[in-house]
Every structure is written in structure tokens, then in C-alpha cells.
PDB file of N, CA and C in Angstrom:
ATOM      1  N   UNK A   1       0.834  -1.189   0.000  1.00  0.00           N
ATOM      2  CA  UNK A   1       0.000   0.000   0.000  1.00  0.00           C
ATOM      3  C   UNK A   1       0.875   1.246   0.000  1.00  0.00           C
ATOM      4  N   UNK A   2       0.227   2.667  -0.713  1.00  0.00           N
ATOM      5  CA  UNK A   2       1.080   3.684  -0.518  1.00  0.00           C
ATOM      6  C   UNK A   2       0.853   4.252   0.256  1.00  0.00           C
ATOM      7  N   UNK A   3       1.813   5.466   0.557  1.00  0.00           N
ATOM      8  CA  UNK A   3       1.364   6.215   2.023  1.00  0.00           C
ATOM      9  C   UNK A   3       0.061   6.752   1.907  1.00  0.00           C
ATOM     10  N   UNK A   4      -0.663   7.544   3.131  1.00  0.00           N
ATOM     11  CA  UNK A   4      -1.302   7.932   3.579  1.00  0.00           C
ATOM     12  C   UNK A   4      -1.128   9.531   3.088  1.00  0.00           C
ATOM     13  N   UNK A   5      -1.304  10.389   2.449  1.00  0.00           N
ATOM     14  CA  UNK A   5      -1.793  11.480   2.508  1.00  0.00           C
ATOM     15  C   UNK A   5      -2.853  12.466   2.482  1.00  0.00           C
ATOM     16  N   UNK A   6      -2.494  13.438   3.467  1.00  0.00           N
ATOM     17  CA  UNK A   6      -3.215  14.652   3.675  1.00  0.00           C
ATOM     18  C   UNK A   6      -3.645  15.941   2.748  1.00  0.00           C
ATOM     19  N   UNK A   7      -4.817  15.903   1.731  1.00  0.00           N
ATOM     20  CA  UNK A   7      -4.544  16.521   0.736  1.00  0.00           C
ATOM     21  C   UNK A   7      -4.757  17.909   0.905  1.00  0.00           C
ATOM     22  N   UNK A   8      -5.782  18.358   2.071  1.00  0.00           N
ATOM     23  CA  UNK A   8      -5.388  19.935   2.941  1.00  0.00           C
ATOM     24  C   UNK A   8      -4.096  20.179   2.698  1.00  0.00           C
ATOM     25  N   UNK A   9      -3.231  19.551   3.151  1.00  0.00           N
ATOM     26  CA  UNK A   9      -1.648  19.725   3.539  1.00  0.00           C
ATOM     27  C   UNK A   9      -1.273  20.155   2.337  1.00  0.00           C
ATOM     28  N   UNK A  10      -0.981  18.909   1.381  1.00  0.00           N
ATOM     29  CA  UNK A  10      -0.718  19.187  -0.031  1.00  0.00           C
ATOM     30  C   UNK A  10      -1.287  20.748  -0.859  1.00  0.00           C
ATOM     31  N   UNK A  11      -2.757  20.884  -0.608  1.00  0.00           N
ATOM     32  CA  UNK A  11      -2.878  21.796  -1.266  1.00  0.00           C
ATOM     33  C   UNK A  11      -2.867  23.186  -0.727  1.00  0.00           C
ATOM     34  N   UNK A  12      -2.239  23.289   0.571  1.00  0.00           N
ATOM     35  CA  UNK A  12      -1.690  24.533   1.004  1.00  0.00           C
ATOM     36  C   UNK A  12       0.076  24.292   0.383  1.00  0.00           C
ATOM     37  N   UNK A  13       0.471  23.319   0.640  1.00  0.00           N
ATOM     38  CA  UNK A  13       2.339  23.410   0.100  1.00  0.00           C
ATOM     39  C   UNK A  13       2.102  23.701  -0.880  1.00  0.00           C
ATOM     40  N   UNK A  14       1.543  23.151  -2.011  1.00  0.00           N
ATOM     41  CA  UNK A  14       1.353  23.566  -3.205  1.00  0.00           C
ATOM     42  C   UNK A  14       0.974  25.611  -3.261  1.00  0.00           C
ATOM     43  N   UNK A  15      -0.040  25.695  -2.726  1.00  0.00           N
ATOM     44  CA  UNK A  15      -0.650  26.961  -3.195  1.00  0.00           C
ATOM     45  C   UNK A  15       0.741  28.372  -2.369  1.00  0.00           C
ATOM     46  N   UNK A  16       1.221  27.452  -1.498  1.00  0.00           N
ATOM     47  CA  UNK A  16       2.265  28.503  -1.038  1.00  0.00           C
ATOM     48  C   UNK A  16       3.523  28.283  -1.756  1.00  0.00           C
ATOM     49  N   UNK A  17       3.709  27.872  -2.533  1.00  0.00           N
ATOM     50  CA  UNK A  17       4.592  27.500  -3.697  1.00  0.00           C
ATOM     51  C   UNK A  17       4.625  28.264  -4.776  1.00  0.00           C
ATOM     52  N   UNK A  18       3.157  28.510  -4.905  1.00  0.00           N
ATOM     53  CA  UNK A  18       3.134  29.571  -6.503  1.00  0.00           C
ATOM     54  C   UNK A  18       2.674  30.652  -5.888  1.00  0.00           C
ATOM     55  N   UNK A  19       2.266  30.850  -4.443  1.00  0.00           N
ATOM     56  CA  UNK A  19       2.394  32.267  -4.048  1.00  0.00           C
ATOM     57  C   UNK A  19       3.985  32.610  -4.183  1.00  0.00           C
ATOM     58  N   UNK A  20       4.891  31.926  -3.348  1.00  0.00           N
ATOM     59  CA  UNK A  20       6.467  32.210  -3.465  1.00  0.00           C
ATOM     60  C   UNK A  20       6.791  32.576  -5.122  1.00  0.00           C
ATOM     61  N   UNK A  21       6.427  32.399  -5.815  1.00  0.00           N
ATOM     62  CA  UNK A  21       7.077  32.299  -7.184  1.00  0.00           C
ATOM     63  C   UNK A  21       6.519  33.207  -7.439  1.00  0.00           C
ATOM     64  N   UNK A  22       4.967  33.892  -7.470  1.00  0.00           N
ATOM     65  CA  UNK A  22       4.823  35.362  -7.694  1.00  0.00           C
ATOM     66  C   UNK A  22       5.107  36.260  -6.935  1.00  0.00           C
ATOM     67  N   UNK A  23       5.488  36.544  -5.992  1.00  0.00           N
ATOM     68  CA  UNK A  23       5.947  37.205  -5.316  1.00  0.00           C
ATOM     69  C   UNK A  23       7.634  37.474  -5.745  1.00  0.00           C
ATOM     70  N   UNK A  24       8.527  36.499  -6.093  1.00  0.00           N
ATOM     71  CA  UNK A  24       9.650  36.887  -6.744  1.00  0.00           C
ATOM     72  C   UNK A  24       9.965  37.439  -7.760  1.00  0.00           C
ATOM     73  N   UNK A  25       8.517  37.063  -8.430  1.00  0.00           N
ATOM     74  CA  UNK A  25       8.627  37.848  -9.749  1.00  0.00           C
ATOM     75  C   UNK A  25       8.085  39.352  -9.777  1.00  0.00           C
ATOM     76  N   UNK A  26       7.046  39.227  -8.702  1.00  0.00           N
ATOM     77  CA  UNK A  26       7.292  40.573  -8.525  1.00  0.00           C
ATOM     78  C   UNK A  26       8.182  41.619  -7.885  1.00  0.00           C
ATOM     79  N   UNK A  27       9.154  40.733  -7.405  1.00  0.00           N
ATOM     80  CA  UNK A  27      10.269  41.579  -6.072  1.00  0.00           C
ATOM     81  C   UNK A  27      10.793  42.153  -7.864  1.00  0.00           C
ATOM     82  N   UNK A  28      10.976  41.155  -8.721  1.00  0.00           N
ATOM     83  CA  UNK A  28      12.138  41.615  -9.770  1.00  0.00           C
ATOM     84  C   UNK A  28      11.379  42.993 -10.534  1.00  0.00           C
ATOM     85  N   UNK A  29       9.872  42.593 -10.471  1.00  0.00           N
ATOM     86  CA  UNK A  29       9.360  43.447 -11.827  1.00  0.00           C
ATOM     87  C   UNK A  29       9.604  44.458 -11.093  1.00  0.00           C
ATOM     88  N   UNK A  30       8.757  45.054  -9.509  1.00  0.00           N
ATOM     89  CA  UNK A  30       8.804  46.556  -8.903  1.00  0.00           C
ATOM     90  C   UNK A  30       9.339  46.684  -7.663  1.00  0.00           C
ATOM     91  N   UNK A  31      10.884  45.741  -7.569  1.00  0.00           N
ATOM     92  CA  UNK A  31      10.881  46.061  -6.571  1.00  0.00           C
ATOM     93  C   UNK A  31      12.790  46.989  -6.850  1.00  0.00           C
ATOM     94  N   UNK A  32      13.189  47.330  -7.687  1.00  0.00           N
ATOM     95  CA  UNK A  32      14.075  47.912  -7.972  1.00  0.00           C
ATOM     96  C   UNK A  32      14.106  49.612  -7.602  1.00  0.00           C
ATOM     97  N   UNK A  33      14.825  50.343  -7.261  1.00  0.00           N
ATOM     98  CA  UNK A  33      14.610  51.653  -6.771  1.00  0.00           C
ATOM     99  C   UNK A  33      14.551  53.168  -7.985  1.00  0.00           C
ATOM    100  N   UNK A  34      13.704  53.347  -7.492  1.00  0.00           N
ATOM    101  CA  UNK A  34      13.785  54.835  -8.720  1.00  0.00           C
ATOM    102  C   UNK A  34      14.929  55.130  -9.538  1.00  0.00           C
ATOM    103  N   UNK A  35      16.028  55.836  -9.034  1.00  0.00           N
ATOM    104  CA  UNK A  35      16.996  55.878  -9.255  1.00  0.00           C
ATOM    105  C   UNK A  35      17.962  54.837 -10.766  1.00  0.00           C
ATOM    106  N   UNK A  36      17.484  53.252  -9.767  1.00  0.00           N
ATOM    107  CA  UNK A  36      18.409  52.483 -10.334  1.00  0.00           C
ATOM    108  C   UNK A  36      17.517  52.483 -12.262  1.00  0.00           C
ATOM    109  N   UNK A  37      16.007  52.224 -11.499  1.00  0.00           N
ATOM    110  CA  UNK A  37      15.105  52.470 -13.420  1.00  0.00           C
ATOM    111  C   UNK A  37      15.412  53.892 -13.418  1.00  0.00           C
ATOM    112  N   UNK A  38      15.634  54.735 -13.258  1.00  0.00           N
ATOM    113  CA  UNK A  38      15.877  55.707 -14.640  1.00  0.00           C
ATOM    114  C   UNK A  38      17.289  55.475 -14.982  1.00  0.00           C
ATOM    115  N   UNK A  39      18.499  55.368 -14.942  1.00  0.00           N
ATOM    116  CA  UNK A  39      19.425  54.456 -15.031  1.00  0.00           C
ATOM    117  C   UNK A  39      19.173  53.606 -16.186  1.00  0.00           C
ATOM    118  N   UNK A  40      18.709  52.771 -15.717  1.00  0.00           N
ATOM    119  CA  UNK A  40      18.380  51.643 -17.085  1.00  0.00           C
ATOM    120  C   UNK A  40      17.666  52.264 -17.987  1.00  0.00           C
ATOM    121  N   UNK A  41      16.870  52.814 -17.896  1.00  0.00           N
ATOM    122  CA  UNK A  41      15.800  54.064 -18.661  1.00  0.00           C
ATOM    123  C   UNK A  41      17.309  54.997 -20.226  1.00  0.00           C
ATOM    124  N   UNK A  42      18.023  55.432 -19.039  1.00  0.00           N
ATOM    125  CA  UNK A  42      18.749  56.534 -19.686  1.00  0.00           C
ATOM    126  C   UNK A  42      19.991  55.185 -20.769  1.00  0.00           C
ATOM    127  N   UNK A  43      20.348  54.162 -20.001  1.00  0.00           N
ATOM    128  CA  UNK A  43      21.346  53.288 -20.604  1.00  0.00           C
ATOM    129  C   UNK A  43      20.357  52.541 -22.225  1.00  0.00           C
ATOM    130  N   UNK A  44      19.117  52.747 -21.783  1.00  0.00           N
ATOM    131  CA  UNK A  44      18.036  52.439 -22.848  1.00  0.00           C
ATOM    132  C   UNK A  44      18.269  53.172 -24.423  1.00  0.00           C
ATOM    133  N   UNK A  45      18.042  54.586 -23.661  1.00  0.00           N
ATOM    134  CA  UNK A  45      17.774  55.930 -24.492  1.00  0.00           C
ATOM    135  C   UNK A  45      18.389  55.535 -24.948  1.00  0.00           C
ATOM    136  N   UNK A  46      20.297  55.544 -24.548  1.00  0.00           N
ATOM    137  CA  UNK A  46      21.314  56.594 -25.224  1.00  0.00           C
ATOM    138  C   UNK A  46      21.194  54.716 -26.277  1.00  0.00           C
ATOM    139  N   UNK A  47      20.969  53.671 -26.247  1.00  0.00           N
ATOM    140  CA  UNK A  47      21.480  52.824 -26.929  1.00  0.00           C
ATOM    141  C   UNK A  47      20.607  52.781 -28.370  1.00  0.00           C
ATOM    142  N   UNK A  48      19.901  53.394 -28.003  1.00  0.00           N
ATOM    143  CA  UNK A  48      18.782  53.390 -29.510  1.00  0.00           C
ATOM    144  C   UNK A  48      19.176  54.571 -29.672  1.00  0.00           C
ATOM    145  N   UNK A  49      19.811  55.613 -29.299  1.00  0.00           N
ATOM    146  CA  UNK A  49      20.129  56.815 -30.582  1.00  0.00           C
ATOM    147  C   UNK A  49      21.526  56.462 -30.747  1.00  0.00           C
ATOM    148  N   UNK A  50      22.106  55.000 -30.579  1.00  0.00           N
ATOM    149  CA  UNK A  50      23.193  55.176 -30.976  1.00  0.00           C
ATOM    150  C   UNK A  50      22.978  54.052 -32.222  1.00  0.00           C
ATOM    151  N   UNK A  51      21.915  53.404 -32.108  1.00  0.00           N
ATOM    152  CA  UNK A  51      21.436  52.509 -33.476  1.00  0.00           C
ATOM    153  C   UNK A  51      21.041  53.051 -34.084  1.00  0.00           C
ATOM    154  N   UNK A  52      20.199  54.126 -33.800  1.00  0.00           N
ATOM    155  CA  UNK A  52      20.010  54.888 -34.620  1.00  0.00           C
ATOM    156  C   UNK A  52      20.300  55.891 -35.690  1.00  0.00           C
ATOM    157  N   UNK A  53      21.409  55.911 -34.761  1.00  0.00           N
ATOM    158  CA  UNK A  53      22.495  57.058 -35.421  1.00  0.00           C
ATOM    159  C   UNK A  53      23.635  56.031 -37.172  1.00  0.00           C
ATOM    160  N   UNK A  54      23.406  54.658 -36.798  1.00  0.00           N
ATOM    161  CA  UNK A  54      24.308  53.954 -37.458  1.00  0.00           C
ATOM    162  C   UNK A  54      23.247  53.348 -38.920  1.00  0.00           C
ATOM    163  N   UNK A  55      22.178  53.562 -38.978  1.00  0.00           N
ATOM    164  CA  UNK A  55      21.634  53.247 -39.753  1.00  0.00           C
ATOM    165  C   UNK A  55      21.488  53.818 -40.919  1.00  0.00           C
ATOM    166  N   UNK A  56      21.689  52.907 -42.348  1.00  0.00           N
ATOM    167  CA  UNK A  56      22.162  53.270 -43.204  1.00  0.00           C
ATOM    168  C   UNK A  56      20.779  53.943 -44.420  1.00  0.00           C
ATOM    169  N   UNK A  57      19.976  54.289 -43.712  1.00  0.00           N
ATOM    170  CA  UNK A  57      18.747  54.387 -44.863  1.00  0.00           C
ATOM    171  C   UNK A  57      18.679  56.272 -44.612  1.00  0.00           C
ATOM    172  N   UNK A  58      19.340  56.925 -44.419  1.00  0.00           N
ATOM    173  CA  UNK A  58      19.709  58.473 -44.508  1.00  0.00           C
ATOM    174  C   UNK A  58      19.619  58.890 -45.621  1.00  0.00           C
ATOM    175  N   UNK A  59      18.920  59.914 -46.356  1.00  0.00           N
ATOM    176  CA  UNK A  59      19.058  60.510 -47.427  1.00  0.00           C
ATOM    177  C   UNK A  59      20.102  61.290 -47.384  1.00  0.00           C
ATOM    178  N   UNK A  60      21.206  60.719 -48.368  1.00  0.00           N
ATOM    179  CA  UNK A  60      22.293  61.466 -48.657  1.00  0.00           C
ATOM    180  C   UNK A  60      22.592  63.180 -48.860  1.00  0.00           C
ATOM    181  N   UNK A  61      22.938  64.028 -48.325  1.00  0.00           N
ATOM    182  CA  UNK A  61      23.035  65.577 -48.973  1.00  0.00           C
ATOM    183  C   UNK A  61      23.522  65.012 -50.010  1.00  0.00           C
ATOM    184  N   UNK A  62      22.847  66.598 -51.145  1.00  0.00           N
ATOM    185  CA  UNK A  62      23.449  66.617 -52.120  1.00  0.00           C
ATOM    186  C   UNK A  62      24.971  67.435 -52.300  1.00  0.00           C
ATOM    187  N   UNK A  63      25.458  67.012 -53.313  1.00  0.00           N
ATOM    188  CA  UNK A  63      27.108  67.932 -53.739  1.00  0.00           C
ATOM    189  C   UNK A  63      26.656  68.739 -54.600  1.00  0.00           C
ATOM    190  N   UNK A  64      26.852  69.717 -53.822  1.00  0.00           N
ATOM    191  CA  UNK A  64      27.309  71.139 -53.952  1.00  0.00           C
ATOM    192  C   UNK A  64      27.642  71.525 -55.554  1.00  0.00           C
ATOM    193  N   UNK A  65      29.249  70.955 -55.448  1.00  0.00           N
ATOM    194  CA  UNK A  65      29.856  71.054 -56.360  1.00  0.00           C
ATOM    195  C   UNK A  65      29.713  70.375 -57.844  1.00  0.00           C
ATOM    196  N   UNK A  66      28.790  69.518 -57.885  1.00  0.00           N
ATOM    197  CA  UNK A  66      28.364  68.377 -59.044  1.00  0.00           C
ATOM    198  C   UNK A  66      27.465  69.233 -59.886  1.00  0.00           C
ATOM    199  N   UNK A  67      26.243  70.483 -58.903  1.00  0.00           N
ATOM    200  CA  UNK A  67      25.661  70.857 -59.658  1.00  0.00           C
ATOM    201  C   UNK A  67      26.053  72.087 -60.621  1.00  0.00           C
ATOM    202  N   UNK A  68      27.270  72.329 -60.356  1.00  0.00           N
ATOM    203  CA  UNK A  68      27.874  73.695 -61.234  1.00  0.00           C
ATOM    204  C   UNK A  68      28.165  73.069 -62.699  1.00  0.00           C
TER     205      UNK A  68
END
């Protein structure tokens, strides 16, 4: 025969199990300090105007000198 279990028991370990697991995920999503997100915010910015800056679909100026 198999053991004997208590399925109260079980379904509190269980349900405090995936409470623990949302709760970590939320320590990660809001639990970071002002400061540190605008930080990541600004390390954000500057990295997309620097892709931005490298991208090759720019309409060329024209020369000056070609049209004389």
C-alpha cells in the first residue's frame, strides 16, 4: 500500500509554492529603486540613438559642387 496522505496539507504546500514564485517575480518586476530604473531608462535611451544614429537608410546631402 502507498502512504497515507493529507490533501489539505498538499494543497496549502502547493498553493504557497506559486504564491512564493509570484511574489519573486514581482520583487524583480517593482521592486528595484527609482533611481536604479531611470538608469536603465537613460542606458536604454542613449542605446537606440546610438542605433540609430548607425543606420544606413539616410538621405544622402546633395554635392554642392556636381551641380555647377
Amino acid at each position: 500500500m502507498g502512504d497515507v496522505v493529507n490533501l489539505n496539507r498538499f494543497r496549502k504546500q502547493k498553493a504557497r509554492k506559486e504564491r512564493a514564485k509570484q511574489a519573486e517575480s514581482n520583487r524583480r518586476k517593482h521592486g528595484s529603486p527609482k533611481p536604479e530604473r531611470q538608469l536603465e531608462a537613460r542606458k536604454k535611451e542613449l542605446e537606440l540613438r546610438r542605433i540609430d544614429g548607425h543606420k544606413l537608410d539616410r538621405v544622402p546631402e546633395p554635392d554642392h559642387e556636381s551641380e555647377r
